[in-house]
C-alpha atoms as a PDB file:
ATOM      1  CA  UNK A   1     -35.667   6.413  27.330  1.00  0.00           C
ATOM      2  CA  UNK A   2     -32.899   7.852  29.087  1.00  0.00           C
ATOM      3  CA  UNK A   3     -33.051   7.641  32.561  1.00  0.00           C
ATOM      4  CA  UNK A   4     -31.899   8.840  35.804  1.00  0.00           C
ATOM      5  CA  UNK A   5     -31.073   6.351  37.763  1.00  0.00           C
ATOM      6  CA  UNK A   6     -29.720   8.346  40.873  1.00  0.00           C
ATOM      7  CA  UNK A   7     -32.833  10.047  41.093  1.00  0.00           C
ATOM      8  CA  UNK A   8     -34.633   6.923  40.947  1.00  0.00           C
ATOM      9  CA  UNK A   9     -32.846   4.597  43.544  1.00  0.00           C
ATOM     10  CA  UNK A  10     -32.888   7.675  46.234  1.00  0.00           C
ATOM     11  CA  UNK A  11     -36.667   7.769  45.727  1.00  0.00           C
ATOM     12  CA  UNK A  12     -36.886   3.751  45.748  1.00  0.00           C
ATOM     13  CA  UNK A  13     -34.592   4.007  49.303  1.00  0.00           C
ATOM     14  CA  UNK A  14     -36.702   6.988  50.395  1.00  0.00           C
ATOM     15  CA  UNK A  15     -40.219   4.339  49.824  1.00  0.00           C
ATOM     16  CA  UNK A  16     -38.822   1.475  51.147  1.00  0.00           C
ATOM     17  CA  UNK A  17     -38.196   3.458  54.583  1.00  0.00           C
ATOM     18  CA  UNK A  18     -42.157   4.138  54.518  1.00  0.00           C
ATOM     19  CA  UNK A  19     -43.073   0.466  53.755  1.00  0.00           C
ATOM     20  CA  UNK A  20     -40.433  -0.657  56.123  1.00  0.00           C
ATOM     21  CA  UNK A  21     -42.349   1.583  58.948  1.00  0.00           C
ATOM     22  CA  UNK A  22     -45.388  -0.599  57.826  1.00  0.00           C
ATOM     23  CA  UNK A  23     -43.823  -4.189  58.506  1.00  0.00           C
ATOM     24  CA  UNK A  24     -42.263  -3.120  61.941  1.00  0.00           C
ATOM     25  CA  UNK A  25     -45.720  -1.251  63.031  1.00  0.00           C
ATOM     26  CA  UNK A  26     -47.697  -4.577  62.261  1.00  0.00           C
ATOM     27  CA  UNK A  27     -45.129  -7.354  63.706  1.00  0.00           C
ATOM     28  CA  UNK A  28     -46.070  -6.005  66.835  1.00  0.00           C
ATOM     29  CA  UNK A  29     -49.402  -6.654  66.657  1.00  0.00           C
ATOM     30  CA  UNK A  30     -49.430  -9.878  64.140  1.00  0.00           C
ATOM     31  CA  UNK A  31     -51.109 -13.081  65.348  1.00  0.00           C
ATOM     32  CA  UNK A  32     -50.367 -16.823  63.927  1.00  0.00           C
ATOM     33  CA  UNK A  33     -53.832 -16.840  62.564  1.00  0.00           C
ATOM     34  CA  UNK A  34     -53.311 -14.329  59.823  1.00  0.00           C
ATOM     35  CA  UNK A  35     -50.322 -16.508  58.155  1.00  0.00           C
ATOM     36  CA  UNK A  36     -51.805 -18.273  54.803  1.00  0.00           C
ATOM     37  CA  UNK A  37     -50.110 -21.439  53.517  1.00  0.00           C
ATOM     38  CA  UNK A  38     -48.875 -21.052  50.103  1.00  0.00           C
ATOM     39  CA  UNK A  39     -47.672 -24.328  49.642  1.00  0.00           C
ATOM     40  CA  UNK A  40     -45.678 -26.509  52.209  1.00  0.00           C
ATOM     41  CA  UNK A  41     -43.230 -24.344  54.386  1.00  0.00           C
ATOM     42  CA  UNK A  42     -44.136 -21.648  52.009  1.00  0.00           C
ATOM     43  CA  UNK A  43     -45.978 -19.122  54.116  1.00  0.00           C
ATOM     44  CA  UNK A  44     -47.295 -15.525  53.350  1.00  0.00           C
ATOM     45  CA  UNK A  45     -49.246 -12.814  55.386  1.00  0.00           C
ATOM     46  CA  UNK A  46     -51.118  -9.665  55.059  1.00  0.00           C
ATOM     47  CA  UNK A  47     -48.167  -8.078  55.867  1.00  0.00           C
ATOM     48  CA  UNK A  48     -46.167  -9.365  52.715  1.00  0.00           C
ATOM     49  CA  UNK A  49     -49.441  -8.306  50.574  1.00  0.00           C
ATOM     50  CA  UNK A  50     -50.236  -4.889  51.811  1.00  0.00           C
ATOM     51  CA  UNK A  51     -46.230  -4.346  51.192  1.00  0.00           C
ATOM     52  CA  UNK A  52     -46.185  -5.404  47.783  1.00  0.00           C
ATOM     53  CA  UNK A  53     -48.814  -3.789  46.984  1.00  0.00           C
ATOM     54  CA  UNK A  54     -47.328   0.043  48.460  1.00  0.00           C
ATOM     55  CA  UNK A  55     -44.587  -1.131  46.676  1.00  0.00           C
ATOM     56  CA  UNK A  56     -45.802  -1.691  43.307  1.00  0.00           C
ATOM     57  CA  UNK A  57     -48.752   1.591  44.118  1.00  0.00           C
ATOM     58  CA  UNK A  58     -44.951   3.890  44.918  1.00  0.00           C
ATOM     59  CA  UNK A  59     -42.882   2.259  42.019  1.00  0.00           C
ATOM     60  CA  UNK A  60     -45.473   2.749  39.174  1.00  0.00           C
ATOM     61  CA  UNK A  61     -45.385   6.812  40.498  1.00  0.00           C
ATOM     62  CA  UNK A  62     -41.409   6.450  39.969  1.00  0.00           C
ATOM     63  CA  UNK A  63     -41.053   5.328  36.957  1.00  0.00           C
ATOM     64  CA  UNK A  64     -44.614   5.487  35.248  1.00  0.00           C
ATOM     65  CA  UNK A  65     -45.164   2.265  32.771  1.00  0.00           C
ATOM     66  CA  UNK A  66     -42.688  -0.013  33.941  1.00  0.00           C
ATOM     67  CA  UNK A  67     -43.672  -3.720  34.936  1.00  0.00           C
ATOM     68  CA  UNK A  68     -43.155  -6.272  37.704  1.00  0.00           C
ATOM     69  CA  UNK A  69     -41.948  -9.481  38.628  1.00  0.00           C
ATOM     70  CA  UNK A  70     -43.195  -9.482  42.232  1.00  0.00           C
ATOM     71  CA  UNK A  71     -42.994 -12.504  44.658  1.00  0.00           C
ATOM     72  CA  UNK A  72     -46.898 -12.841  45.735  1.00  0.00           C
ATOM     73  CA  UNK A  73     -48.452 -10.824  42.176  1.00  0.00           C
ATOM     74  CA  UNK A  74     -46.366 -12.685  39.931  1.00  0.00           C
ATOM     75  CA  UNK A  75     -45.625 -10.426  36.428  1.00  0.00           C
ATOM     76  CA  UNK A  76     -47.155  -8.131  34.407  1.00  0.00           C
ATOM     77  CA  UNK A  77     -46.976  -7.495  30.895  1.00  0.00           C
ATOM     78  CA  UNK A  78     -43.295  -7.615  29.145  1.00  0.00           C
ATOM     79  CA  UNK A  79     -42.347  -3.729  29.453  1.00  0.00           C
ATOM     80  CA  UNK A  80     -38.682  -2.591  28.814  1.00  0.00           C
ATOM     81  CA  UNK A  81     -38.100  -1.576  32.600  1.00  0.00           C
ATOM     82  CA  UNK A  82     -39.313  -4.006  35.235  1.00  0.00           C
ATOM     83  CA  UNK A  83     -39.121  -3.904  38.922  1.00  0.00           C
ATOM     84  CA  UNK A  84     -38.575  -7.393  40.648  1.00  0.00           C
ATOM     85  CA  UNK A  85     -39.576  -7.029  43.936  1.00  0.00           C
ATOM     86  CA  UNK A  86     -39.576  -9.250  47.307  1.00  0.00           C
ATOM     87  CA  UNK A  87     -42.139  -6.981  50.037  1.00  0.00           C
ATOM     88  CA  UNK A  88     -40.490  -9.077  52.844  1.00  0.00           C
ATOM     89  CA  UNK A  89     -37.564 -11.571  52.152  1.00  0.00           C
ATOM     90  CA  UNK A  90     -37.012 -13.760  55.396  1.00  0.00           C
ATOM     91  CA  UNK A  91     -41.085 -13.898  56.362  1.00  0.00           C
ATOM     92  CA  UNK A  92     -40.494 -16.937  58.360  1.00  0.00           C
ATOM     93  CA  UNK A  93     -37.650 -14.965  60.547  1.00  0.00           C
ATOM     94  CA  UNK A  94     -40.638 -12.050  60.720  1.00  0.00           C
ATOM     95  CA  UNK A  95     -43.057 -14.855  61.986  1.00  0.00           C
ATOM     96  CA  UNK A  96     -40.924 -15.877  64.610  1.00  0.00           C
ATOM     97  CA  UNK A  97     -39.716 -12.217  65.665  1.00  0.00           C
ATOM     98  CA  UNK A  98     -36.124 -12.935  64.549  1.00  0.00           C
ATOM     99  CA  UNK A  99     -34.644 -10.042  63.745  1.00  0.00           C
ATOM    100  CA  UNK A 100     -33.360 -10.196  60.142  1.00  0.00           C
ATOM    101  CA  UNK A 101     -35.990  -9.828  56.992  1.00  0.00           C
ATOM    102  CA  UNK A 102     -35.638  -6.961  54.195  1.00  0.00           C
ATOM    103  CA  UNK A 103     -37.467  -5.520  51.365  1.00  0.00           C
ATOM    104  CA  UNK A 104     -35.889  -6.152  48.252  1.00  0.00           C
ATOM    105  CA  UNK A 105     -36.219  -4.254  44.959  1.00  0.00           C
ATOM    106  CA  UNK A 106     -34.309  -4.232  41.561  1.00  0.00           C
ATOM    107  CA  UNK A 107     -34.907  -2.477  38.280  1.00  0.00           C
ATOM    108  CA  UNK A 108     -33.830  -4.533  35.652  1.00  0.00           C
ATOM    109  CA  UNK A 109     -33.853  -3.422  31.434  1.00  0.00           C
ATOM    110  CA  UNK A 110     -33.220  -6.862  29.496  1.00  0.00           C
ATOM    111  CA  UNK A 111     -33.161  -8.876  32.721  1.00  0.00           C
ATOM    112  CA  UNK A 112     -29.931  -6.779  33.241  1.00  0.00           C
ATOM    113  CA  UNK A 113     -30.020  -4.905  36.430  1.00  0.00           C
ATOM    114  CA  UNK A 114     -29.711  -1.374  36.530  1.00  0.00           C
ATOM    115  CA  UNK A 115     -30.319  -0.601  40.023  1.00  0.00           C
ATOM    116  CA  UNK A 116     -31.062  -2.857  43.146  1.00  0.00           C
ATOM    117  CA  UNK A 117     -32.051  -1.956  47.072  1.00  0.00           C
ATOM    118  CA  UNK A 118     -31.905  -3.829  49.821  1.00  0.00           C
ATOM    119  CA  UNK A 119     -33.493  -2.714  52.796  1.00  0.00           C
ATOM    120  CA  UNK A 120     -32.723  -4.368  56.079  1.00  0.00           C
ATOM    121  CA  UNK A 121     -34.970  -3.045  58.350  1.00  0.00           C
ATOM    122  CA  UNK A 122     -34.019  -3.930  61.666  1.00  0.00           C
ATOM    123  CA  UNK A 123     -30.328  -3.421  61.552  1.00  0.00           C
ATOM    124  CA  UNK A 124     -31.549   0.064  59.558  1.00  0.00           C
ATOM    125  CA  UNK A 125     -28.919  -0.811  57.084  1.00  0.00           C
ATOM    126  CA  UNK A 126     -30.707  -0.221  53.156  1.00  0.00           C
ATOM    127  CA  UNK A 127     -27.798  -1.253  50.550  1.00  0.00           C
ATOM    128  CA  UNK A 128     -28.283   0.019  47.336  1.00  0.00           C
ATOM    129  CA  UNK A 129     -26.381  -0.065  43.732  1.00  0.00           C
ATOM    130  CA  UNK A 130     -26.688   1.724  40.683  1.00  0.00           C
ATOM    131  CA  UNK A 131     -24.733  -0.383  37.412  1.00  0.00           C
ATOM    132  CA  UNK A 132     -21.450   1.168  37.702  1.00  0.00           C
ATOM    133  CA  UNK A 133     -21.629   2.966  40.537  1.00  0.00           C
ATOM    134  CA  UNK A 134     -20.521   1.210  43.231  1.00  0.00           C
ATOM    135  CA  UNK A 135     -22.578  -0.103  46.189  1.00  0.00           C
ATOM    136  CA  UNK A 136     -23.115   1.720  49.104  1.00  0.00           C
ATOM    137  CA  UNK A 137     -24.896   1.216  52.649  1.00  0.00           C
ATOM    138  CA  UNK A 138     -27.032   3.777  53.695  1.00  0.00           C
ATOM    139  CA  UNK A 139     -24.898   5.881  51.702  1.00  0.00           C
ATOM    140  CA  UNK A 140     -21.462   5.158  52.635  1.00  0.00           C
ATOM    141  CA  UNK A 141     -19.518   3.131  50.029  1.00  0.00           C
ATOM    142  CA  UNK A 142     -18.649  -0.591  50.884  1.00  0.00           C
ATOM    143  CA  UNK A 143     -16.458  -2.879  49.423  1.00  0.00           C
ATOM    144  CA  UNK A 144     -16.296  -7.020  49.755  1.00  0.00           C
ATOM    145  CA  UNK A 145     -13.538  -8.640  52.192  1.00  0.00           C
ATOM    146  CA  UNK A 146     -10.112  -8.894  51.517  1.00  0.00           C
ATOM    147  CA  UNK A 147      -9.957 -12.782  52.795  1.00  0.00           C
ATOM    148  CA  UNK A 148      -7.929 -14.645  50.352  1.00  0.00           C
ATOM    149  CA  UNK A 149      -8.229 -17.720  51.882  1.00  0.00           C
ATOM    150  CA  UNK A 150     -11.045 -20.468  52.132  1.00  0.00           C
ATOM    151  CA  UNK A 151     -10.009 -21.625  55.383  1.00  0.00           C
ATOM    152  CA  UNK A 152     -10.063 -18.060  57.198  1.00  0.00           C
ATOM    153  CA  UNK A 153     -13.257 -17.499  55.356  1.00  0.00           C
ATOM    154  CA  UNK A 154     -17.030 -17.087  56.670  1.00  0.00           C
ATOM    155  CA  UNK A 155     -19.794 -18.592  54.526  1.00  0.00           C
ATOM    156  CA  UNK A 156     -22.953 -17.847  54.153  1.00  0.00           C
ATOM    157  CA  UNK A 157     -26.146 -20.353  52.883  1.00  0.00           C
ATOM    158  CA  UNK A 158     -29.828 -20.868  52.710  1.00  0.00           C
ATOM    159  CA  UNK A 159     -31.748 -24.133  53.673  1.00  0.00           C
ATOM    160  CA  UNK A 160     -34.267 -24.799  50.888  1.00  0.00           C
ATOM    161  CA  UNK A 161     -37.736 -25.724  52.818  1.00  0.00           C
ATOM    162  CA  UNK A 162     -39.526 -27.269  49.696  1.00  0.00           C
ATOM    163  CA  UNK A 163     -37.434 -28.408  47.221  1.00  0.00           C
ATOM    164  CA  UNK A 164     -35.739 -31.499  48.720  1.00  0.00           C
ATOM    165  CA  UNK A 165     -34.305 -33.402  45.424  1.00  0.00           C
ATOM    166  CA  UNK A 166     -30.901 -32.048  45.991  1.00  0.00           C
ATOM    167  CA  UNK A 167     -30.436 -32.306  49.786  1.00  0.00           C
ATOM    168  CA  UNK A 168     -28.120 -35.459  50.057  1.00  0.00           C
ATOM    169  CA  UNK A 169     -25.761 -33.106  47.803  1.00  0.00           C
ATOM    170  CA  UNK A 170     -26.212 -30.177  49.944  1.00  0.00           C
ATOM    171  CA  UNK A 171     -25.945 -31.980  53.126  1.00  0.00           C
ATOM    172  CA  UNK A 172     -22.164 -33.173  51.797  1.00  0.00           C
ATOM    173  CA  UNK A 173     -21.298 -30.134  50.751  1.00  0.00           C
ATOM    174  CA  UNK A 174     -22.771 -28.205  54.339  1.00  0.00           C
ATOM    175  CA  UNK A 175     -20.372 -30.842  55.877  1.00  0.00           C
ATOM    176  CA  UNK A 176     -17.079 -30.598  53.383  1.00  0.00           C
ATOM    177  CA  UNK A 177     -17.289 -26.831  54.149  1.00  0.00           C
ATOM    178  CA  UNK A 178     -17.768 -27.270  58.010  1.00  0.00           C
ATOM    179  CA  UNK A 179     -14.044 -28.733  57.994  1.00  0.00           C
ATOM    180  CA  UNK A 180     -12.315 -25.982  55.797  1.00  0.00           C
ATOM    181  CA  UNK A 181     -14.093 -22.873  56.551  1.00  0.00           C
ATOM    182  CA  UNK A 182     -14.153 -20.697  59.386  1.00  0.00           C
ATOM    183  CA  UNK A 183     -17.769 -21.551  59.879  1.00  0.00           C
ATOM    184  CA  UNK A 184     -21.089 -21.131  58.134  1.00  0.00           C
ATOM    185  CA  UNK A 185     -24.087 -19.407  59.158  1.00  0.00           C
ATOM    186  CA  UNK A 186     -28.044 -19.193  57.903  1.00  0.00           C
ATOM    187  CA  UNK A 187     -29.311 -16.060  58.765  1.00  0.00           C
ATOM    188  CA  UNK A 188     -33.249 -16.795  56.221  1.00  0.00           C
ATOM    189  CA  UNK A 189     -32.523 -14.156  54.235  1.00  0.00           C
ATOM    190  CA  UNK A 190     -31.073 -14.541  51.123  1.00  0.00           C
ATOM    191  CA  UNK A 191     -31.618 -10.866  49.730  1.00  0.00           C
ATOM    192  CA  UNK A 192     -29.232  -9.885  53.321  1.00  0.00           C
ATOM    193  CA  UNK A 193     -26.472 -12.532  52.494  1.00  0.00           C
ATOM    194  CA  UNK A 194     -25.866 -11.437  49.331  1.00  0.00           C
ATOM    195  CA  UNK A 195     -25.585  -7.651  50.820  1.00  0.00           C
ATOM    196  CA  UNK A 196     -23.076  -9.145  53.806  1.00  0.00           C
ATOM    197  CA  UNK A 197     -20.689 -10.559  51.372  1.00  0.00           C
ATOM    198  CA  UNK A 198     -20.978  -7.229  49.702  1.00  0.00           C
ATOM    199  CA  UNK A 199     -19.777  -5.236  53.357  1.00  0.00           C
ATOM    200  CA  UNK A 200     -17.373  -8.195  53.856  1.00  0.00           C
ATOM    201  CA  UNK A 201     -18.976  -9.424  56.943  1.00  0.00           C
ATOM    202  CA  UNK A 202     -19.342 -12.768  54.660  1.00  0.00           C
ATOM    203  CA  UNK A 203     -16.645 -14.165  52.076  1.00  0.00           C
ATOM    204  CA  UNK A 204     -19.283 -16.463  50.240  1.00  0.00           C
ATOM    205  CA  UNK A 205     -23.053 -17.881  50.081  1.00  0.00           C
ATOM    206  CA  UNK A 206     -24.536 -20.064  48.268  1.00  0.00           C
ATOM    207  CA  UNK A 207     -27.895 -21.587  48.078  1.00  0.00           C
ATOM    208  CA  UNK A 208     -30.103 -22.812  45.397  1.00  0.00           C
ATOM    209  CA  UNK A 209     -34.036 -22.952  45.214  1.00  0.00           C
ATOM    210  CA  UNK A 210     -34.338 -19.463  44.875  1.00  0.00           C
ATOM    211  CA  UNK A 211     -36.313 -17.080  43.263  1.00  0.00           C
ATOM    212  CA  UNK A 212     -35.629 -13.949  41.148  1.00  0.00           C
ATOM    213  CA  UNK A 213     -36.876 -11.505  43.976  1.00  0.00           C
ATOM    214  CA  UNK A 214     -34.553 -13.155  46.526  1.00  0.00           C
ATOM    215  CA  UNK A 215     -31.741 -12.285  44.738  1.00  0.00           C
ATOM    216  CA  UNK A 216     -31.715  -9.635  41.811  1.00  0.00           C
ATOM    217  CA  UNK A 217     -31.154  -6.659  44.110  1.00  0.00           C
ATOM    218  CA  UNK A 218     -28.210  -8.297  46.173  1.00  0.00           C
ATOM    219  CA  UNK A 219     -26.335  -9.529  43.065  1.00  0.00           C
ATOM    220  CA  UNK A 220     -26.158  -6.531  41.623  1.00  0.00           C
ATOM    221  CA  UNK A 221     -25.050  -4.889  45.352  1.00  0.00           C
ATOM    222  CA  UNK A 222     -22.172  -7.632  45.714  1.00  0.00           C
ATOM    223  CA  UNK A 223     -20.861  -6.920  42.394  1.00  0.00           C
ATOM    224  CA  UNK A 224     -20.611  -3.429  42.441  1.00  0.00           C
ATOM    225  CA  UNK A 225     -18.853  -3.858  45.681  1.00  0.00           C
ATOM    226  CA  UNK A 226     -16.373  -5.910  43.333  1.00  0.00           C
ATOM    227  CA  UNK A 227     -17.818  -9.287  44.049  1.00  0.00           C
ATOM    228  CA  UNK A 228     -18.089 -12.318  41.627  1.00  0.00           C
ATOM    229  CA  UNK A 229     -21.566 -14.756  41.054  1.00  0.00           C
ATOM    230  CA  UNK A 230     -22.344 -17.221  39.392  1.00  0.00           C
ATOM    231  CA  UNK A 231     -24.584 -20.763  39.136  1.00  0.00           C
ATOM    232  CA  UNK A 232     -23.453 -23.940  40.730  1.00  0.00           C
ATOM    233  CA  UNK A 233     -22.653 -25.068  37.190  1.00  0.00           C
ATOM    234  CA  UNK A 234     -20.563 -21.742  37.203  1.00  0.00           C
ATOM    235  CA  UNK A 235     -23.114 -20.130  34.308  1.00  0.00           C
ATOM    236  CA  UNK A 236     -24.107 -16.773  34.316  1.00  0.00           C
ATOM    237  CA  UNK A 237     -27.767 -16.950  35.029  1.00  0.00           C
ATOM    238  CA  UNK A 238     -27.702 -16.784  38.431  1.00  0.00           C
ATOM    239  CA  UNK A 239     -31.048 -14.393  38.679  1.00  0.00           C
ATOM    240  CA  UNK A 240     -33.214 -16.973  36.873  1.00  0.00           C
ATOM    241  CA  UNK A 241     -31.356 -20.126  36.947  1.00  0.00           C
ATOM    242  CA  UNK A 242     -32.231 -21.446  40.682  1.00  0.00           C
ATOM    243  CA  UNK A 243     -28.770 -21.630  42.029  1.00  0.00           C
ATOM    244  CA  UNK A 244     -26.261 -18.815  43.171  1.00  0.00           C
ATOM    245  CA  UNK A 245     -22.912 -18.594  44.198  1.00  0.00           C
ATOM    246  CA  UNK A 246     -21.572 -15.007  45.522  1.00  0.00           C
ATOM    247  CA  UNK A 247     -17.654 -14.276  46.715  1.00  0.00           C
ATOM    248  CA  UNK A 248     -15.581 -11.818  47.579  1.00  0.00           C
ATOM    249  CA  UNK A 249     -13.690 -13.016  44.344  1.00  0.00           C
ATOM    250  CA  UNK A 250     -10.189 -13.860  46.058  1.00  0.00           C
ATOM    251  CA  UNK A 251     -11.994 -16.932  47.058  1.00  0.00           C
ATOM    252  CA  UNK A 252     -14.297 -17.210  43.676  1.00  0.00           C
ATOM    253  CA  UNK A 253     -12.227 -20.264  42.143  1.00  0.00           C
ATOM    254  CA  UNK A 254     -11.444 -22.057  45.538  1.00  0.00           C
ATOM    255  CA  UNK A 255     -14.793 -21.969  46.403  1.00  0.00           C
ATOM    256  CA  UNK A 256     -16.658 -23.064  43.159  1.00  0.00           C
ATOM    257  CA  UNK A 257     -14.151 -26.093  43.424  1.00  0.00           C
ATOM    258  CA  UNK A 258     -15.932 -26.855  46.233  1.00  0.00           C
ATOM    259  CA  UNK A 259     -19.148 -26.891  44.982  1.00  0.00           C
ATOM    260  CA  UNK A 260     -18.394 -27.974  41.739  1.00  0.00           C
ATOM    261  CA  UNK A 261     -17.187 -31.500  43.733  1.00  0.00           C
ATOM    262  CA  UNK A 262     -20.779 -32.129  44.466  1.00  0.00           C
ATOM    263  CA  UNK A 263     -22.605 -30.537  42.034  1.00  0.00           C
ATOM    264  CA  UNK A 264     -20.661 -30.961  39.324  1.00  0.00           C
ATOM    265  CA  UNK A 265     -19.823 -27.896  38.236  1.00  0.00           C
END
């Protein structure tokens, strides 16, 4: 099946504006008592439901028979297109009224992705990709930063808020990076670092913990805006493997040294 991908990610853009209008119409009227414990800091609302669900409902109209690898629905059946999709990445910054939480989306054939959006709704900035295509936000093309150094450089990371076995390690490495770096910064949106090393307003992030849906539609952004990922360990499975590290490239080796120093890689 042959498909057409432009087509496709201008309709995905054009649905995640709709469900975006959703999640900005209901955090003004969201209380504390509709937040559900998922497990511990691991929180999810009506809000990140309903989306999903619009989502799925709009992307099954796209591209009829396709499956999903969605953050609160889990996965369907093993189809040869499937959608992995976060309705709300950053729902503890929506909570809390911060403003920085997206909807991610990526179509992926072979766990290769084809096509990713990120939607970041209160900036209004949606990135998208298409393989090969170059990234773009809201339609303009971007590129990564031109930083060649690690000490002029601005880096990006996540704090993982349930899996604690690695956070002596992390803690070091937060620190090492504090005295060579230009600074670092945790915004709680993974899906929106990747896309800000992909405009070059970041020359790195890393994080580990994370999920498919946090990260399949950025990764794909960052490298078609020429940027280089890969796993702590410096593998290539950095959708599925837990761990991610994303540059600008100029800094790719300097900066997996780093890592690599505490987490052997």
């Amino acid at each position: 099946m042959s498909l057409q991908l432009d087509k496709i990610c201008q309709q995905v853009i054009e649905l995640t504006h709709e469900v975006g209008y959703f999640i900005l119409t209901e955090q003004k009227k969201f209380s504390n008592s509709d937040i559900v414990k998922k497990g511990y800091n691991d929180l999810v609302t009506y809000v990140d439901k309903n989306s999903e669900k619009a989502l799925i409902d709009g992307l099954s109209k796209i591209l009829p028979g396709s499956g999903f690898l969605a953050e609160e629905s889990g996965e369907t059946e093993k189809q040869e297109y499937t959608w992995i999709i976060d309705p709300l990445d950053g729902t503890t910054n929506f909570l809390h009224k911060l403003p920085c939480f997206a909807i991610s989306i990526a179509l992926v054939k072979n766990n290769e992705p084809l096509l990713g959006v990120v939607n970041e709704l209160n900036l209004k900035e949606c990135f998208s990709a298409i393989k090969g295509s170059g990234a773009l936000v809201n339609g303009k093309p971007i590129k990564v930063s031109a930083q060649n150094k690690l000490g002029d450089s601005l880096i990006a990371t996540g704090f993982p808020y349930n899996e604690f076995k690695l956070q002596d390690k992390y803690m070091d490495l937060f620190k090492y990076l504090m005295t060579c770096t230009q600074g670092l910064r945790r915004i709680g949106s993974a899906s929106v670092d990747l896309c800000y090393v992909a405009c070059g307003r970041f020359e790195a992030f890393y994080e580990y913990g994370l999920k498919p849906w946090d990260v399949a539609a950025g990764a794909l952004i960052v490298k078609e805006a020429g940027g280089q990922l890969c796993e702590f360990n410096g593998g290539d499975n950095y959708i599925f493997g837990k761990t991610i590290i994303s540059t600008n490239g100029l800094i790719h080796k300097d900066f997996t040294d780093s890592v690599g120093k505490y987490f052997g890689a």
